[in-house]
Protein backbone atom coordinates (compact mmCIF):
# COMPACT_ATOMS: atom_id res chain seq x y z
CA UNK A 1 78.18 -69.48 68.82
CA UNK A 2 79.95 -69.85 65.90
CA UNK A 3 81.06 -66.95 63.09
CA UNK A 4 81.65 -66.93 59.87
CA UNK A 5 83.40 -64.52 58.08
CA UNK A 6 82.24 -64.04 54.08
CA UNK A 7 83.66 -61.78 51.12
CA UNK A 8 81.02 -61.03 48.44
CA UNK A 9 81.56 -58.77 45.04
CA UNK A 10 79.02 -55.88 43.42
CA UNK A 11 79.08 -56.62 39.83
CA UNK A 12 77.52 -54.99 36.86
CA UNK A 13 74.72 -52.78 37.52
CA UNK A 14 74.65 -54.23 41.01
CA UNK A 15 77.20 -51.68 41.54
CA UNK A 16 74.45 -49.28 41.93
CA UNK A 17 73.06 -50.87 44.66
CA UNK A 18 72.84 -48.97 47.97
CA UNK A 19 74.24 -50.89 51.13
CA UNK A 20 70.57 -50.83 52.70
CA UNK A 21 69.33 -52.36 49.24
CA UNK A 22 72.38 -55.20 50.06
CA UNK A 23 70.95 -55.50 53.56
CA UNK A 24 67.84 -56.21 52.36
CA UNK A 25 69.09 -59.10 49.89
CA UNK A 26 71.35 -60.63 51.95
CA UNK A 27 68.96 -61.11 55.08
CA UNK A 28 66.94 -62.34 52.32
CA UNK A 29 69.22 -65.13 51.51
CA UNK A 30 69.85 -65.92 54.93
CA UNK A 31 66.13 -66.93 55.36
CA UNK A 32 65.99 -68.33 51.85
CA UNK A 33 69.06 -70.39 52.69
CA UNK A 34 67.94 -71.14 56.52
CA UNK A 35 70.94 -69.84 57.91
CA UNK A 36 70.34 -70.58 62.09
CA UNK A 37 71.47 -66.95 62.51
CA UNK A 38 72.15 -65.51 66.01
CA UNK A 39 69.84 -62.49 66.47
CA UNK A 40 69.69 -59.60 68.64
CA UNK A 41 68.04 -58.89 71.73
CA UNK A 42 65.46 -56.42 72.48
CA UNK A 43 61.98 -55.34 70.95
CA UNK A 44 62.85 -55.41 66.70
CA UNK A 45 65.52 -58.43 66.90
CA UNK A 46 67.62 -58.59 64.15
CA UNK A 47 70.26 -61.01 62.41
CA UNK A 48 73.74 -60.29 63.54
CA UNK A 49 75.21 -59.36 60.91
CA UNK A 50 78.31 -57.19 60.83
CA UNK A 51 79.13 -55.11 57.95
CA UNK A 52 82.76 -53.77 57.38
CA UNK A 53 83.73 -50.71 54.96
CA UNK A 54 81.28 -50.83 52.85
CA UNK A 55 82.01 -49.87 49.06
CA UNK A 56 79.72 -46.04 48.11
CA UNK A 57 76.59 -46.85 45.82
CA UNK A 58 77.64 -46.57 42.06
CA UNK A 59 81.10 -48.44 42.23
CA UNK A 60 82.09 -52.03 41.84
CA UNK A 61 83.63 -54.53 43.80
CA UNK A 62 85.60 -57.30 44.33
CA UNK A 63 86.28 -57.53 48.10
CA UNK A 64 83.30 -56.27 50.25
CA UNK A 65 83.27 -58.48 54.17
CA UNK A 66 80.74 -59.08 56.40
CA UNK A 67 80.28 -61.60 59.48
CA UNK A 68 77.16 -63.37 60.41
CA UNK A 69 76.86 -65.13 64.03
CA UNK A 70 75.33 -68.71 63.89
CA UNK A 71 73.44 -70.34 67.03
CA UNK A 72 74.55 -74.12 65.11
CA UNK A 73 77.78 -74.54 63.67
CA UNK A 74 77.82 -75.01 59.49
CA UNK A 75 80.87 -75.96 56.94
CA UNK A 76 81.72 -72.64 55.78
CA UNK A 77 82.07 -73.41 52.37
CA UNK A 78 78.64 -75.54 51.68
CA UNK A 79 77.11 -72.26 53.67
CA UNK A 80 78.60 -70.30 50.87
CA UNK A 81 77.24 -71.99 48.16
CA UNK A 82 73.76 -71.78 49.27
CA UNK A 83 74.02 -67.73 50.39
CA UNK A 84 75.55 -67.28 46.49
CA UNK A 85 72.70 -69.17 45.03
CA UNK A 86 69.92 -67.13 46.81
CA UNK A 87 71.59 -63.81 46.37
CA UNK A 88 70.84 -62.05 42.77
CA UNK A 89 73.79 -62.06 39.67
CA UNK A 90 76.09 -59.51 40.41
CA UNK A 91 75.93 -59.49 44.49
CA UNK A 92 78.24 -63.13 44.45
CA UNK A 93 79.36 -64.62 47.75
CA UNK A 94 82.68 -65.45 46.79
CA UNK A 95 84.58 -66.53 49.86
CA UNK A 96 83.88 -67.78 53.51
CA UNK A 97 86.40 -68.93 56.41
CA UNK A 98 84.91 -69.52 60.12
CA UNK A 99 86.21 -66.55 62.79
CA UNK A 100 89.14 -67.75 64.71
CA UNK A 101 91.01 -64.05 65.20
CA UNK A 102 89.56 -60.59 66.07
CA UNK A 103 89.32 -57.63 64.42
CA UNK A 104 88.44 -58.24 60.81
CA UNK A 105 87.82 -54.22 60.13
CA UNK A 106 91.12 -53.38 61.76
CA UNK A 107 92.51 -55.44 58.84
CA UNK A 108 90.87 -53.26 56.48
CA UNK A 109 93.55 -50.73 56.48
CA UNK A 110 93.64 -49.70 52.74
CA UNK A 111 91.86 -50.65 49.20
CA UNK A 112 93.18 -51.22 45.63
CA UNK A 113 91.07 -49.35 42.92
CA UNK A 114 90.63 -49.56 39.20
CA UNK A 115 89.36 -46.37 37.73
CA UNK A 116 88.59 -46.61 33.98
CA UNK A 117 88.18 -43.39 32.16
CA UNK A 118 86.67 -43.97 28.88
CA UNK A 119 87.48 -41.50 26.02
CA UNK A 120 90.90 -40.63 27.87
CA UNK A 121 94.17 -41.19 26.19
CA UNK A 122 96.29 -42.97 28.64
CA UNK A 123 99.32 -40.71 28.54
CA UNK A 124 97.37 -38.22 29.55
CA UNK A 125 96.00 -40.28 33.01
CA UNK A 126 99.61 -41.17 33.00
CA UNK A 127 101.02 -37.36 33.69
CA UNK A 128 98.09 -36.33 35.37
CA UNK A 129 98.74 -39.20 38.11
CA UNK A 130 102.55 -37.76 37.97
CA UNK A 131 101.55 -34.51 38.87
CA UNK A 132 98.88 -35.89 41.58
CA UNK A 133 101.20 -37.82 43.14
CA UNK A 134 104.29 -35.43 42.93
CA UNK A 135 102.01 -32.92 44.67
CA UNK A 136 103.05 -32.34 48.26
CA UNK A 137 98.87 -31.43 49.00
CA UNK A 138 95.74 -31.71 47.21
CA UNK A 139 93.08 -29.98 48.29
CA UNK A 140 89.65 -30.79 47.56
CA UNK A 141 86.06 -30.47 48.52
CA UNK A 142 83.18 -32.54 49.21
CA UNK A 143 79.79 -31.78 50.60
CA UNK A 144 78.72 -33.80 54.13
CA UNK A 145 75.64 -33.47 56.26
CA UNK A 146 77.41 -30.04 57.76
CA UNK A 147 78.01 -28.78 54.52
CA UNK A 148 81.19 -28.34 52.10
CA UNK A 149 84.17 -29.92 53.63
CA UNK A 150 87.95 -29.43 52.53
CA UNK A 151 90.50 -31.84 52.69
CA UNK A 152 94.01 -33.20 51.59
CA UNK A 153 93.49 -36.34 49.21
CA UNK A 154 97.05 -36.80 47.88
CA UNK A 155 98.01 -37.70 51.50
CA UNK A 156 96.53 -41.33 51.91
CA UNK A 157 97.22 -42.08 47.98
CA UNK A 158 99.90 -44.49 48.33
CA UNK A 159 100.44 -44.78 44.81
CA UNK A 160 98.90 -43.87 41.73
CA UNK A 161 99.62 -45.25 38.20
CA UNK A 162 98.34 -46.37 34.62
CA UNK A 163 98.16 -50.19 34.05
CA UNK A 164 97.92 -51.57 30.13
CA UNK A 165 94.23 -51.30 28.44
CA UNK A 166 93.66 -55.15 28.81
CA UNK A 167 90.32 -56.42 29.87
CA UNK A 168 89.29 -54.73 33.28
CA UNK A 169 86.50 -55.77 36.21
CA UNK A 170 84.69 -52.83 34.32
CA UNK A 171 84.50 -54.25 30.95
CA UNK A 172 80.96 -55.62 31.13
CA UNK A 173 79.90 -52.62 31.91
CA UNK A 174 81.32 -49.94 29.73
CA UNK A 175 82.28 -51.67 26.65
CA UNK A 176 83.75 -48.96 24.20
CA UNK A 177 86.36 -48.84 21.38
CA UNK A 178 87.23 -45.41 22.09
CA UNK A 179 90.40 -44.28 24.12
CA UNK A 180 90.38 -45.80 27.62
CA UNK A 181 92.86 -45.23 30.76
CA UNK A 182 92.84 -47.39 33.58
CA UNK A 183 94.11 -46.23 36.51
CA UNK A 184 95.27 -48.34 39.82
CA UNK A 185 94.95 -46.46 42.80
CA UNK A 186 95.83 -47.99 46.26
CA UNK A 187 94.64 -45.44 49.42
CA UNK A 188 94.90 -45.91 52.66
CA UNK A 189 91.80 -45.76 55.14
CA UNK A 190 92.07 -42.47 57.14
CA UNK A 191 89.83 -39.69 58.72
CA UNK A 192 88.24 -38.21 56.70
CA UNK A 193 88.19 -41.10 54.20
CA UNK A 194 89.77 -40.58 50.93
CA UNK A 195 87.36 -42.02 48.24
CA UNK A 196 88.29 -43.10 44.69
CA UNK A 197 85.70 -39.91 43.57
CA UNK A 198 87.91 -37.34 45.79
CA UNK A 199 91.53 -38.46 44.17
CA UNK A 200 89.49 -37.76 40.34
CA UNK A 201 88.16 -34.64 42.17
CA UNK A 202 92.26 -34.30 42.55
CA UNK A 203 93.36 -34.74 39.23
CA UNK A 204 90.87 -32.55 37.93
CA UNK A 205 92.39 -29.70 40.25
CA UNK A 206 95.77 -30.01 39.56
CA UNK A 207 96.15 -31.51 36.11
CA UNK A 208 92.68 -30.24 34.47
CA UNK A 209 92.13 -33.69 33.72
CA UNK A 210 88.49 -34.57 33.03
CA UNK A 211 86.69 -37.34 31.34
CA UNK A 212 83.75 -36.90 29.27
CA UNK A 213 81.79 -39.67 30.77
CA UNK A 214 81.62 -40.61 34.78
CA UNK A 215 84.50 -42.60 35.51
CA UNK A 216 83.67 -46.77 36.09
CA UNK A 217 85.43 -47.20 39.62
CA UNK A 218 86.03 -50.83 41.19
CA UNK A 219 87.73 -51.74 44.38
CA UNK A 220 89.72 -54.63 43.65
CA UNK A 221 91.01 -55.61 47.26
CA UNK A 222 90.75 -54.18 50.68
CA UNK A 223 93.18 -55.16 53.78
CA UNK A 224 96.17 -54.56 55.92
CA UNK A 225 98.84 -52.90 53.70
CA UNK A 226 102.37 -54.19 53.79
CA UNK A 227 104.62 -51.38 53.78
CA UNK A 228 107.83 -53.82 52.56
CA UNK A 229 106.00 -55.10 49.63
CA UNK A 230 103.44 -52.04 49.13
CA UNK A 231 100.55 -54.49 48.66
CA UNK A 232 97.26 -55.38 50.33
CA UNK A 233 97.06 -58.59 52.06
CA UNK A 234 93.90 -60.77 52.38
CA UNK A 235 92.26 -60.18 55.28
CA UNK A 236 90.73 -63.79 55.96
CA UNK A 237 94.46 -65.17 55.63
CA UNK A 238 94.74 -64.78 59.75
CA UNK A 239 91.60 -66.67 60.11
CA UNK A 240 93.31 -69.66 57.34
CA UNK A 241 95.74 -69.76 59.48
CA UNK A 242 94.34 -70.21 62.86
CA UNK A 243 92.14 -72.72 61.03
CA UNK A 244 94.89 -75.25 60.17
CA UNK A 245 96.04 -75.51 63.78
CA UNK A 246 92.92 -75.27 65.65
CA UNK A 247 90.77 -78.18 66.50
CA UNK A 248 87.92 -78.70 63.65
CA UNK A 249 84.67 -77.25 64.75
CA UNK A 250 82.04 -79.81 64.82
CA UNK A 251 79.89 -78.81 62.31
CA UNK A 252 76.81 -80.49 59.99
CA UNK A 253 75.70 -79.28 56.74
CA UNK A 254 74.47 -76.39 55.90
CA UNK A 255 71.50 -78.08 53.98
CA UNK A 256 70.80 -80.02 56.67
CA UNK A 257 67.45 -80.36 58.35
CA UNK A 258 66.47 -81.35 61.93
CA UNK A 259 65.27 -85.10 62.17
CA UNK A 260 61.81 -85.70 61.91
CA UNK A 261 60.54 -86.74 65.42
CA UNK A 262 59.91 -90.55 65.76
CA UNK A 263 56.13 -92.11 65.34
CA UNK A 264 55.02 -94.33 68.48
CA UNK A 265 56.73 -97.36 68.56
């Protein structure tokens, strides 16, 4: 059984796309594309599909993962092509590698997020993500299936700053010649998670910063963090890797269709 490992984007109003509704699509594509997917046993079978750390409906991103099991081996990059052609503008299969590690969601250990606030002056974002970050707690609230829950979020910000007004992954969506502040957040994954809507839930609290208009919010990668270079790596580089030295797997196209059985001779 072979697996392939795939990094796909929500663009544009795709960004308010539920995960279910990106379900739907992508299992979709994989019978659009005839994918020879592995399925599930049991009495409702299903693709095996694995979905890791999912982005909430209503923001944008560059670096969603998934992994799909295959009974027949395919080139992961001609597999690619056809998945990104059968999936709608906006939900873009961007990347594949075959799985030759384990653990792809333990790589996902923390995300990189652009938050553009449109109609806020960016020295203001600037010294409210001063005071945010110079904060030893931030407390803040959000409401679960038990009810209201309180929590730090300044704890698994690992940095919070302003980056210059150029054009953002956000752009297309929120065009505007108002005053704009882009913010670049990196977080860490923890329990409970700290979303991109908690650390403005922050800045609100302790700097009384609001913007008139719902933030845009895109994650713009998600992997291990590197605590000497405080960045977040790619987390299909192990799988790279492993594919350089490993014996090629012996693969046909992913267009390709099973010979048509000979007449009598």
């Amino acid at each position: 059984m072979q697996r392939i490992r795939l990094r796909y984007t929500k663009r544009g109003r795709l960004r308010f796309t539920s995960h279910r509704d990106f379900q739907r699509a992508f299992e979709r594509a994989l019978r659009r594309a005839e994918v020879p997917m592995a399925y599930s046993a049991g009495f409702t079978p299903h693709p095996k599909v694995s979905y890791a750390n999912a982005a909430p409906t209503g923001t944008g991103s560059e670096a969603e993962y998934l992994e799909i099991a295959l009974t027949a081996p395919r080139d992961p990059d001609k597999l690619r092509e056809l998945l990104d052609e059968s999936m709608p503008a906006g939900l873009d299969i961007v990347d594949a590698v075959e799985s030759r590690t384990s653990g792809l969601a333990d790589r996902l250990t923390a995300s990189v997020w652009e938050l553009r606030l449109d109609g806020v002056e960016p020295a203001a974002a600037q010294r409210a993500a001063e005071q945010f970050t110079t904060a030893e707690k931030v407390e803040v609230q959000r409401r679960t299936k038990n009810g209201m829950r309180t929590f730090d979020a300044r704890e698994a910000v690992v940095s919070l700053t302003t980056v210059d007004g150029g054009p953002t992954a956000a752009d297309t969506d929120r065009p505007s010649d108002k005053p704009c502040a882009i913010l670049r957040l990196v977080v860490r994954h923890v329990t409970p998670a700290v979303r991109p809507d908690d650390v403005l839930s922050g800045l609100r609290a302790v700097a009384d910063l609001a913007p008139p208009v719902p933030a845009a919010v895109t994650r713009l990668a998600q992997g291990l963090f590197d605590e000497e270079t405080g960045t977040v790596t790619d987390p299909l580089a192990p799988d790279r890797e492993a594919d350089t030295a490993a014996p090629p797997t012996a693969a046909v196209p992913a267009a390709a269709k099973a010979p048509a059985p000979e007449g009598p001779r």
